[in-house]
PDB file of N, CA and C in Angstrom:
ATOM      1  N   UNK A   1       6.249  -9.427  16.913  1.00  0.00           N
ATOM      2  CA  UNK A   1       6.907 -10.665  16.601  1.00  0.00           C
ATOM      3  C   UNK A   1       6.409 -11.800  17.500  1.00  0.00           C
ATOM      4  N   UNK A   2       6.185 -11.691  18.328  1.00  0.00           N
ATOM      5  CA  UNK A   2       5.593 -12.688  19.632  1.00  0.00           C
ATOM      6  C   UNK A   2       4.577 -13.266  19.340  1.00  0.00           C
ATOM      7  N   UNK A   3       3.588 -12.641  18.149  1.00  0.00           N
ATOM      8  CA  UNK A   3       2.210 -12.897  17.619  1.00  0.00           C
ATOM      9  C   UNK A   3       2.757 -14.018  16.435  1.00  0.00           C
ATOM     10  N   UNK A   4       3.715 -13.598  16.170  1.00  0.00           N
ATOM     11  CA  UNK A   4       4.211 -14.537  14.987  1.00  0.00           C
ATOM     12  C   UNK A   4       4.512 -16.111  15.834  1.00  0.00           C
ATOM     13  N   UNK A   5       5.263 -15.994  16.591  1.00  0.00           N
ATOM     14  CA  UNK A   5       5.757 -17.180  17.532  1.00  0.00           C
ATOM     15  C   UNK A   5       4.565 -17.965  17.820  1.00  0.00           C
ATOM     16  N   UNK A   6       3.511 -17.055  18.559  1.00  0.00           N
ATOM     17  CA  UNK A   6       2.458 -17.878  18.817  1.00  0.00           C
ATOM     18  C   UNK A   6       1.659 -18.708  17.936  1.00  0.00           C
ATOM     19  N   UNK A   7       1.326 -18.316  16.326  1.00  0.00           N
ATOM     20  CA  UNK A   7       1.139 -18.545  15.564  1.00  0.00           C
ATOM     21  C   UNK A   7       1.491 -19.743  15.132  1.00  0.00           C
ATOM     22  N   UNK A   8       3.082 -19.401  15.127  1.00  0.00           N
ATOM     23  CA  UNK A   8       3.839 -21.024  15.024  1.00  0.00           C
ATOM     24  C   UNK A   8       3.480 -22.035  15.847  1.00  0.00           C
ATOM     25  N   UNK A   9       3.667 -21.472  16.916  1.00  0.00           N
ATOM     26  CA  UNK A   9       3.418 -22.788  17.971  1.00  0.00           C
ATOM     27  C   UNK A   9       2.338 -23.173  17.715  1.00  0.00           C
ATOM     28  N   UNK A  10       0.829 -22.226  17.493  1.00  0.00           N
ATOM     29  CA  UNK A  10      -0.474 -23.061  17.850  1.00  0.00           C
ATOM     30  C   UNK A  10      -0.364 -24.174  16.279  1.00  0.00           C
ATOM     31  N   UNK A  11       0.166 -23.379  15.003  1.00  0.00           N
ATOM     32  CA  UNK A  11       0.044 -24.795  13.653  1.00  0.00           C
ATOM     33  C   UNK A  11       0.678 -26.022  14.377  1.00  0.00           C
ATOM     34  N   UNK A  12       2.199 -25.453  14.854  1.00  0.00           N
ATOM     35  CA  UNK A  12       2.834 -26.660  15.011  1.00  0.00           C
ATOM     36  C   UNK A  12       2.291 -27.487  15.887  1.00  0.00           C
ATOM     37  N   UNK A  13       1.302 -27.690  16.856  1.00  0.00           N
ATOM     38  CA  UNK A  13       0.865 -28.493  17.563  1.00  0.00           C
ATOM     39  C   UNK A  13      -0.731 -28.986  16.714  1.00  0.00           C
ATOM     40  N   UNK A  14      -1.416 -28.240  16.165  1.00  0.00           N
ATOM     41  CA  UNK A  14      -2.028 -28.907  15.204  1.00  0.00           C
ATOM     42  C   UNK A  14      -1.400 -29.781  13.937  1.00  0.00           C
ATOM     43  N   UNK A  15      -0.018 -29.472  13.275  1.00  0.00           N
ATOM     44  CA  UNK A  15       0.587 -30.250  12.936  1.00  0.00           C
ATOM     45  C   UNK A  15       0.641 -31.713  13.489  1.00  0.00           C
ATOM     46  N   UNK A  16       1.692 -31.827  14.651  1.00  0.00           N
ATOM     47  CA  UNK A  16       1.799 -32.629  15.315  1.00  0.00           C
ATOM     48  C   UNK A  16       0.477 -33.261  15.668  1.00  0.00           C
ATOM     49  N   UNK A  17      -0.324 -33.464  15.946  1.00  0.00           N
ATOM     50  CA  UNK A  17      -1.684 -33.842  16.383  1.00  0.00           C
ATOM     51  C   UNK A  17      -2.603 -34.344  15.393  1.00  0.00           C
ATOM     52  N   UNK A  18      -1.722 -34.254  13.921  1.00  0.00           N
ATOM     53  CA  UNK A  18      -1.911 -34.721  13.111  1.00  0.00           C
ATOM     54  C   UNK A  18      -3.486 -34.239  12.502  1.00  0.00           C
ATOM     55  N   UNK A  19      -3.845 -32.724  12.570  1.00  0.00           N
ATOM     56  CA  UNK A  19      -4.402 -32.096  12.011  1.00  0.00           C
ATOM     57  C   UNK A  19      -4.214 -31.997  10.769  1.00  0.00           C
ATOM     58  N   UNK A  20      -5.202 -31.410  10.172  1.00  0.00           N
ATOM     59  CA  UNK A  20      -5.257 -31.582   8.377  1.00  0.00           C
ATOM     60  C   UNK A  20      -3.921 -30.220   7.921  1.00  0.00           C
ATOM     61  N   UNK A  21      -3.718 -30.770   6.785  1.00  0.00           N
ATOM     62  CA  UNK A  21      -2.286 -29.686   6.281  1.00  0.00           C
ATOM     63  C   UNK A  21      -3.037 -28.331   6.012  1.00  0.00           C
ATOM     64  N   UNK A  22      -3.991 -28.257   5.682  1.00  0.00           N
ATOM     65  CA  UNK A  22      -4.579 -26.925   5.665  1.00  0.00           C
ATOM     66  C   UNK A  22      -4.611 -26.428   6.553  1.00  0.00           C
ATOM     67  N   UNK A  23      -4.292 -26.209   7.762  1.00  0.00           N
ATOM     68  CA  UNK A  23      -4.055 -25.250   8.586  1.00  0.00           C
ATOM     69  C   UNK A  23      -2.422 -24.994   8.455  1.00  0.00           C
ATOM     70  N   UNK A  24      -1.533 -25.625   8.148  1.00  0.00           N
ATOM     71  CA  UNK A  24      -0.105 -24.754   7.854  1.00  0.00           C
ATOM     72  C   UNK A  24      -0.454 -24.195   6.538  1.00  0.00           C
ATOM     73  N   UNK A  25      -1.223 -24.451   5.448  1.00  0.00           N
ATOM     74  CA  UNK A  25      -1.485 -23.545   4.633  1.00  0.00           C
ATOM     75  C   UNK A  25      -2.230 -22.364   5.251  1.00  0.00           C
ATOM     76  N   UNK A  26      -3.018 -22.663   5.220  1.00  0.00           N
ATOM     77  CA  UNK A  26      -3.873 -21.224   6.378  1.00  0.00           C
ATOM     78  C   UNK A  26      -3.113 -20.330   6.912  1.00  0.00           C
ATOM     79  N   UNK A  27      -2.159 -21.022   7.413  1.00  0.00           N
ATOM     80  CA  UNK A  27      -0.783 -20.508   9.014  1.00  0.00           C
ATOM     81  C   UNK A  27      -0.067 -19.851   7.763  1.00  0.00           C
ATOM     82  N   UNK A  28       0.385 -20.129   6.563  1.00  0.00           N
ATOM     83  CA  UNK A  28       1.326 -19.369   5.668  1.00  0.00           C
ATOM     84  C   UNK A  28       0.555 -18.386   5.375  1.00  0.00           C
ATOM     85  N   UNK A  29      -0.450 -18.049   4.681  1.00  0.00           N
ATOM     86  CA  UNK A  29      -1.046 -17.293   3.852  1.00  0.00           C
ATOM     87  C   UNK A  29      -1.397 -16.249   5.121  1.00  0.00           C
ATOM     88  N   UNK A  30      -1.585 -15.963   6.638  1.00  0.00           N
ATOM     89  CA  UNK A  30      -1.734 -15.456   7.353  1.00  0.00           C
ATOM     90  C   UNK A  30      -0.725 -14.677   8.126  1.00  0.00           C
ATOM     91  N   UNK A  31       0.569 -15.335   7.709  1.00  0.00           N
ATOM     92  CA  UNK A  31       2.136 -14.894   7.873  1.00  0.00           C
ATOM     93  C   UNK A  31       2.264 -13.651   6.942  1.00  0.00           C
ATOM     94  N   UNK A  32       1.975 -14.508   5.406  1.00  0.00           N
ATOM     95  CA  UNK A  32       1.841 -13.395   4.373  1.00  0.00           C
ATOM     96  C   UNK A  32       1.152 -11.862   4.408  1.00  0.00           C
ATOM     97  N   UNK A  33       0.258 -12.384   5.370  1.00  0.00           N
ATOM     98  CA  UNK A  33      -0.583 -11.104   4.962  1.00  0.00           C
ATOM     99  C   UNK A  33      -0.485 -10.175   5.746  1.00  0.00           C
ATOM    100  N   UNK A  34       0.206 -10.668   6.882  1.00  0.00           N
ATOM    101  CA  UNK A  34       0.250  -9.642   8.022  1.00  0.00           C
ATOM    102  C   UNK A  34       1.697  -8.766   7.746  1.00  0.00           C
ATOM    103  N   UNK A  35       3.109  -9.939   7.506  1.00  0.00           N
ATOM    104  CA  UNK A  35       4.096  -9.250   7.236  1.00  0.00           C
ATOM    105  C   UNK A  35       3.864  -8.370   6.131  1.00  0.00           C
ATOM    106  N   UNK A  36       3.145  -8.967   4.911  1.00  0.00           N
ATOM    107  CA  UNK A  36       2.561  -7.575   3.973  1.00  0.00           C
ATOM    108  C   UNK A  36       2.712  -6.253   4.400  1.00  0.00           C
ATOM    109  N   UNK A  37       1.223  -6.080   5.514  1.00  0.00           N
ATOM    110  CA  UNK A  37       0.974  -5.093   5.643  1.00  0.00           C
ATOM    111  C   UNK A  37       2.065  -4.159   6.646  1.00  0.00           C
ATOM    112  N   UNK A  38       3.111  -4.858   7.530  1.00  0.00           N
ATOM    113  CA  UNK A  38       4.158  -4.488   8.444  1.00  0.00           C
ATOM    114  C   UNK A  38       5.359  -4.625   7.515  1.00  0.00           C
ATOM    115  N   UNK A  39       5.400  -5.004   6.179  1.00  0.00           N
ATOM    116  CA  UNK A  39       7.148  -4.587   5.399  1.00  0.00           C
ATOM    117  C   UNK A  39       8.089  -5.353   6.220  1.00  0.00           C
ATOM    118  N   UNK A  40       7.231  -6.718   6.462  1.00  0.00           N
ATOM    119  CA  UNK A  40       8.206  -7.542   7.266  1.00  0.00           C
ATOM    120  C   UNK A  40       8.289  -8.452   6.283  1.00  0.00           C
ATOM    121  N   UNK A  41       9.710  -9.399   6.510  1.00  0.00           N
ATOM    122  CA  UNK A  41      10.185 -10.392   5.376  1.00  0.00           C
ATOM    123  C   UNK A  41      10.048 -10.354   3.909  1.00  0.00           C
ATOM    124  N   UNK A  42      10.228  -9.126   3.739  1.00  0.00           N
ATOM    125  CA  UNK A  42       9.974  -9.139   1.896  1.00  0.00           C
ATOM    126  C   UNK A  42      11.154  -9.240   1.270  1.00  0.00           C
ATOM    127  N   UNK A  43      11.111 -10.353   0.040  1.00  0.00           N
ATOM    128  CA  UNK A  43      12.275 -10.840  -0.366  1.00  0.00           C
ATOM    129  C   UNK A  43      12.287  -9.428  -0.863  1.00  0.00           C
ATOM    130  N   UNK A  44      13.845  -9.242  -1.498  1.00  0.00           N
ATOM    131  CA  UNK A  44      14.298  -8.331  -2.637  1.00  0.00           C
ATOM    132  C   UNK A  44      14.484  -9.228  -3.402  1.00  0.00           C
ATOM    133  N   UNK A  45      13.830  -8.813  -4.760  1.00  0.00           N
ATOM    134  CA  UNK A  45      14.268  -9.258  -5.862  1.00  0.00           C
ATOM    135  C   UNK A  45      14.962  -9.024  -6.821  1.00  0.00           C
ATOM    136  N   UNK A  46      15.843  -9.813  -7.268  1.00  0.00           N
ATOM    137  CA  UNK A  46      17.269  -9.395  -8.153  1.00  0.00           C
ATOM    138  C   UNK A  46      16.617  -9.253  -9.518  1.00  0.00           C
ATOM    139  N   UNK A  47      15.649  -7.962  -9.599  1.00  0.00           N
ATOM    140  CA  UNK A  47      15.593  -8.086 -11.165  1.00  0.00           C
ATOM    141  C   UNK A  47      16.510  -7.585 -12.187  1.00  0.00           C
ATOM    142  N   UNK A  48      16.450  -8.203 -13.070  1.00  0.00           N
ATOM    143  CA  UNK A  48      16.992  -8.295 -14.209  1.00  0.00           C
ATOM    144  C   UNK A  48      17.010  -6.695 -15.101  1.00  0.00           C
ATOM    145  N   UNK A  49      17.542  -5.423 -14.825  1.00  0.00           N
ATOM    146  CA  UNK A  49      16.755  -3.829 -15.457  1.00  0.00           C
ATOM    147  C   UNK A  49      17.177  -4.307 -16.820  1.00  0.00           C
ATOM    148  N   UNK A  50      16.710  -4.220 -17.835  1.00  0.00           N
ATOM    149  CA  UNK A  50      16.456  -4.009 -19.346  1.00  0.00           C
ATOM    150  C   UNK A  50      17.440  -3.068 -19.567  1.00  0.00           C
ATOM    151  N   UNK A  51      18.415  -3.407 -20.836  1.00  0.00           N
ATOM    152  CA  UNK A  51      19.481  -2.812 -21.498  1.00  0.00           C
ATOM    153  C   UNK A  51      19.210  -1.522 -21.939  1.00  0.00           C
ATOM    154  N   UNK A  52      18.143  -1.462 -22.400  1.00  0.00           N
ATOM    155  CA  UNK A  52      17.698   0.287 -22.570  1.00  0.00           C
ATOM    156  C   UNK A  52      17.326   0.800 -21.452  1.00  0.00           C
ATOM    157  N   UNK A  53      16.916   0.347 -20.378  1.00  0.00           N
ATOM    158  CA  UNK A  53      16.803   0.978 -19.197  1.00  0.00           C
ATOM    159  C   UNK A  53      17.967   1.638 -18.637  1.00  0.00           C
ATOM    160  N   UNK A  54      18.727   0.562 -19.010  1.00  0.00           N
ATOM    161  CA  UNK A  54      20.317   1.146 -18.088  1.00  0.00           C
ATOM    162  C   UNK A  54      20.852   1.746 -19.191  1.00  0.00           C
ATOM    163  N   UNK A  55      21.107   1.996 -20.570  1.00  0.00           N
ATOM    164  CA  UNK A  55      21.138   2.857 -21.322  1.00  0.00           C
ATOM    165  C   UNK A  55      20.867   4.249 -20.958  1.00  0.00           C
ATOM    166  N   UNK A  56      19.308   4.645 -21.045  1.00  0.00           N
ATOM    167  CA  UNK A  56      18.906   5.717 -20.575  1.00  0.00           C
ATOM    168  C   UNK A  56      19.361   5.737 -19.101  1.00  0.00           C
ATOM    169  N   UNK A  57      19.245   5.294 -18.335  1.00  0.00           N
ATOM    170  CA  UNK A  57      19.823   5.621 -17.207  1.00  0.00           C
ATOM    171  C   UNK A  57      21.557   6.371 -16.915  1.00  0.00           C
ATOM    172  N   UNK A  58      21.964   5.513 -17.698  1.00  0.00           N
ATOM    173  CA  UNK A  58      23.425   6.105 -18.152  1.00  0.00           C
ATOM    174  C   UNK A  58      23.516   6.978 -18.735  1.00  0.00           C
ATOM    175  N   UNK A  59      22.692   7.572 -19.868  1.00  0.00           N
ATOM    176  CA  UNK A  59      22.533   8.713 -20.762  1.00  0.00           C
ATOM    177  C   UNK A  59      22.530   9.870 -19.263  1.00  0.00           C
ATOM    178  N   UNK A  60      21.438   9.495 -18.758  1.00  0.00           N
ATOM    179  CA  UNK A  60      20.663  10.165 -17.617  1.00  0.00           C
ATOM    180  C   UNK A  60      21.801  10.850 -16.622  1.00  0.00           C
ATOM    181  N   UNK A  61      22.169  10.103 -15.961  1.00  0.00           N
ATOM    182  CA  UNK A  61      24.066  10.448 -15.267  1.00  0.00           C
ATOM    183  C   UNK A  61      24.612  11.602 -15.976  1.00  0.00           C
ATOM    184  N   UNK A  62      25.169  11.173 -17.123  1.00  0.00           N
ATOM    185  CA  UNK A  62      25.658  12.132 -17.855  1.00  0.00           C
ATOM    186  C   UNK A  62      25.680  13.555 -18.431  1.00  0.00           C
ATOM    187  N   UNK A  63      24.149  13.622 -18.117  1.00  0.00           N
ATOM    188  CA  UNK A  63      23.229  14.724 -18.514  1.00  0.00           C
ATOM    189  C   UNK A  63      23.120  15.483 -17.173  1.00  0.00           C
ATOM    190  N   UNK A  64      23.070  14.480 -16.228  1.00  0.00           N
ATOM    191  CA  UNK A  64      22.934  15.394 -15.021  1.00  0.00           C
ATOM    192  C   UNK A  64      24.389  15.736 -14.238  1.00  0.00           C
ATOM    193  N   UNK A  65      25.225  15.049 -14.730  1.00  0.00           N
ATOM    194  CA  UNK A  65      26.779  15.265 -14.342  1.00  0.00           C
ATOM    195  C   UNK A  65      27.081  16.609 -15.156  1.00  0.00           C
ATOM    196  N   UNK A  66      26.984  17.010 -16.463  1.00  0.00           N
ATOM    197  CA  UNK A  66      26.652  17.938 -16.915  1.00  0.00           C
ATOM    198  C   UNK A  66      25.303  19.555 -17.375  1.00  0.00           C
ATOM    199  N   UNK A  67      24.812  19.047 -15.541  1.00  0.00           N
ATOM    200  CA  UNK A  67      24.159  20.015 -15.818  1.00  0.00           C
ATOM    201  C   UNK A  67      22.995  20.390 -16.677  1.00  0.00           C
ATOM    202  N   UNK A  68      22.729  19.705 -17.421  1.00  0.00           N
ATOM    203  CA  UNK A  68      21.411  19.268 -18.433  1.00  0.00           C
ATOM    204  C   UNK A  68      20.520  18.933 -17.477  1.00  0.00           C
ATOM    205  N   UNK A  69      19.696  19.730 -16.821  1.00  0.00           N
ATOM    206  CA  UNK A  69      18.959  19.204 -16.054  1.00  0.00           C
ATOM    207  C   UNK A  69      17.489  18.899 -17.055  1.00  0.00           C
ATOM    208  N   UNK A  70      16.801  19.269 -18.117  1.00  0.00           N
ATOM    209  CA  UNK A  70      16.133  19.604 -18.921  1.00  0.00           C
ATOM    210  C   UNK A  70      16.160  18.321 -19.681  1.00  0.00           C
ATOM    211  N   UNK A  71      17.282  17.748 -20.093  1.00  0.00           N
ATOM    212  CA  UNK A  71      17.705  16.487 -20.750  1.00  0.00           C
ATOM    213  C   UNK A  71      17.493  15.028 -19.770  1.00  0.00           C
ATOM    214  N   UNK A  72      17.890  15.738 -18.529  1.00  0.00           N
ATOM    215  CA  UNK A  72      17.858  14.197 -17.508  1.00  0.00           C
ATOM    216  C   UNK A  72      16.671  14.287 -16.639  1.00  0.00           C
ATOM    217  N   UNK A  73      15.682  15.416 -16.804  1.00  0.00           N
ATOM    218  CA  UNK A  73      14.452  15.386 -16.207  1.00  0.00           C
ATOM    219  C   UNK A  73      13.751  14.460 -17.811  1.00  0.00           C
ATOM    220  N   UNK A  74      13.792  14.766 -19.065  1.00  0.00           N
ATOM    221  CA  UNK A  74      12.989  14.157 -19.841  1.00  0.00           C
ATOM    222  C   UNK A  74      13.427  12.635 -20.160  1.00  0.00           C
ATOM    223  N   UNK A  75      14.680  12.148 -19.902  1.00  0.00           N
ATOM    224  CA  UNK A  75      15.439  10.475 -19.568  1.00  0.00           C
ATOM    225  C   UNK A  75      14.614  10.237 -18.625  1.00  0.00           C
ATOM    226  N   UNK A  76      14.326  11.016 -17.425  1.00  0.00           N
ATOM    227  CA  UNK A  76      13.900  10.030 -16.203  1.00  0.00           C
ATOM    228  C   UNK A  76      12.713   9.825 -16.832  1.00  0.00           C
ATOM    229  N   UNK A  77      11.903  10.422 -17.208  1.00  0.00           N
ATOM    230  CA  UNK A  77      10.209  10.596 -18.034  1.00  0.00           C
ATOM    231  C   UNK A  77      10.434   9.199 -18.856  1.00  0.00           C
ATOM    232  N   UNK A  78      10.895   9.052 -19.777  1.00  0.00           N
ATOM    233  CA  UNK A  78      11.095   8.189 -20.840  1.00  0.00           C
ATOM    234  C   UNK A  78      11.613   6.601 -20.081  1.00  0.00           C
ATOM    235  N   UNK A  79      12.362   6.538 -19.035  1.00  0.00           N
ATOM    236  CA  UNK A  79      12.850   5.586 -18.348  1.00  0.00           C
ATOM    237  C   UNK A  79      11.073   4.896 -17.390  1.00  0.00           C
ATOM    238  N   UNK A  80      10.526   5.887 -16.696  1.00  0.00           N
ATOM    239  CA  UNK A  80       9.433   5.771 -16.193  1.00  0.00           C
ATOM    240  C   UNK A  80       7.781   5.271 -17.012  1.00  0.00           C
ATOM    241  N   UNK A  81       7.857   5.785 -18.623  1.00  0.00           N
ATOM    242  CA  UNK A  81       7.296   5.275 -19.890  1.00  0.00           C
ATOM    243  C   UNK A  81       7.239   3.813 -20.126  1.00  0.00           C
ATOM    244  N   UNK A  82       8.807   3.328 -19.607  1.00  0.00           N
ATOM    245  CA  UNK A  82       9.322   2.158 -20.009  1.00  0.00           C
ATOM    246  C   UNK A  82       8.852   1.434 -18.728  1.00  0.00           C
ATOM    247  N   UNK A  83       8.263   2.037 -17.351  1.00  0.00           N
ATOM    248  CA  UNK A  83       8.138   1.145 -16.059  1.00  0.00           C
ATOM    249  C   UNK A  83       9.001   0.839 -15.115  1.00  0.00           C
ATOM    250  N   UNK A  84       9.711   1.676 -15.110  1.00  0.00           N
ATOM    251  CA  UNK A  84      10.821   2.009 -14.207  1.00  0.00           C
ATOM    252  C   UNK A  84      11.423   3.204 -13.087  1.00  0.00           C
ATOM    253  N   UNK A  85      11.759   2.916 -12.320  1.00  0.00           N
ATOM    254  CA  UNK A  85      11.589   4.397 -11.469  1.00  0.00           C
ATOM    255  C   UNK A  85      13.530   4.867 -11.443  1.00  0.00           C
ATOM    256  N   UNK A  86      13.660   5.989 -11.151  1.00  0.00           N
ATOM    257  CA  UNK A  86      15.129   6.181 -11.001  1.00  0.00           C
ATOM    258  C   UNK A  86      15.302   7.493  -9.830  1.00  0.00           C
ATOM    259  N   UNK A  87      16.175   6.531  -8.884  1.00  0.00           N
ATOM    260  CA  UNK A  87      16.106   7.030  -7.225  1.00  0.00           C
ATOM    261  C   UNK A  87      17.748   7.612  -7.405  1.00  0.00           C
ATOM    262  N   UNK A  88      17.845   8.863  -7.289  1.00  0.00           N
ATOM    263  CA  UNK A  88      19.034   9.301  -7.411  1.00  0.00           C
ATOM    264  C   UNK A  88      19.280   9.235  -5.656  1.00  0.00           C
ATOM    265  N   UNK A  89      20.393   9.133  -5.259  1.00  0.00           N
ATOM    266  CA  UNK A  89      21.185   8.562  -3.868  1.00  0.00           C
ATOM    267  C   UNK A  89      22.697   9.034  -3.743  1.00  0.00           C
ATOM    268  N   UNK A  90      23.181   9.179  -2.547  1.00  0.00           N
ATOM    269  CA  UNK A  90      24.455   9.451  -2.540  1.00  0.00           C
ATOM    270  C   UNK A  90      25.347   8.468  -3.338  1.00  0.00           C
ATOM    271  N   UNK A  91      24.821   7.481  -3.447  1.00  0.00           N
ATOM    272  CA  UNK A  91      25.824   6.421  -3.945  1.00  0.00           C
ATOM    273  C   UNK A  91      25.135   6.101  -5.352  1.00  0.00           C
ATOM    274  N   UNK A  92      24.660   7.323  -6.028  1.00  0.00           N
ATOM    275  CA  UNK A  92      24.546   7.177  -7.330  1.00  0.00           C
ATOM    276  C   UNK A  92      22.730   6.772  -7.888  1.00  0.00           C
ATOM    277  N   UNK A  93      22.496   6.567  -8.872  1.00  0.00           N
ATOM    278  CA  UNK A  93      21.135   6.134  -9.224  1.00  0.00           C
ATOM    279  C   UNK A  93      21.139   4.764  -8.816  1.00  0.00           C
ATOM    280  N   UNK A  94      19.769   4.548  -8.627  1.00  0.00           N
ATOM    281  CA  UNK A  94      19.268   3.339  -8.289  1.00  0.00           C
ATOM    282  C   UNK A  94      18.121   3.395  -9.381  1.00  0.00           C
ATOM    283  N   UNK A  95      17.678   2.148 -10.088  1.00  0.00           N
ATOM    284  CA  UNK A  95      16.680   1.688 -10.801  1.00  0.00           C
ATOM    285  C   UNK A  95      15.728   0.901 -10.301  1.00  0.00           C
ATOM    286  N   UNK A  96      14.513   1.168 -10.388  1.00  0.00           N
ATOM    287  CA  UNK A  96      13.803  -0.339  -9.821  1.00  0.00           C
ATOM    288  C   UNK A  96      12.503  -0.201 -10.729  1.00  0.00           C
ATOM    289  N   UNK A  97      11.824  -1.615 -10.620  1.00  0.00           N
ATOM    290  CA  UNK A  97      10.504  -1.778 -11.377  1.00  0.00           C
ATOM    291  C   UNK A  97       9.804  -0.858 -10.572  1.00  0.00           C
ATOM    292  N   UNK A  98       8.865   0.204 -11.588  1.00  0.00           N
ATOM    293  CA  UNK A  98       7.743   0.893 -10.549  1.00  0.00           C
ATOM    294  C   UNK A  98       6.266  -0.222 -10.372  1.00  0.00           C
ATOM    295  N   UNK A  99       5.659   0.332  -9.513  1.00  0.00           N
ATOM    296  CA  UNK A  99       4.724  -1.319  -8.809  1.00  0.00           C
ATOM    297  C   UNK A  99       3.472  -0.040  -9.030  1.00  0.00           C
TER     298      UNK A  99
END
């Protein structure tokens, strides 16, 4: 994090000094790339899961609340078809876009 600070400071005094704006562009896209690769500051995004997603997903519950494991292994298949992943958790399924 200290690398980040420094970072700031050196744009912000090229800022101030009335350096060209391309170096706080530079300074962003270099923020980006590093937190990238460290899983630092990544928004979550509130997507929107598709009505048949959560359909099958719900089918999916049900099947596996009853033991159908055969039925809710081939939902998760068909949910994953569609581009979607399904993270079973103590606190129930989770859906997310697969990347």
């Amino acid at each position: 994090m200290k690398a980040f600070h420094e970072l700031a400071s050196v744009a912000n005094k090229y800022m101030e000094d009335g350096k060209s704006r391309d170096v706080l562009e530079k300074t962003l896209s270099l923020y980006t790339e590093i937190s990238g690769v460290f899983g630092l500051f990544s928004k979550v995004k509130d997507e929107k899961i598709p009505e048949n997603v959560k359909n099958l997903a719900d089918e999916r519950e049900i099947a596996r609340k009853s033991g159908d494991w055969k039925k809710s292994d081939d939902l998760r298949n068909k949910i994953k078809q569609l581009g979607y992943i399904v993270e079973d958790s103590k606190d129930g399924q989770k859906i997310k876009k697969a990347q």
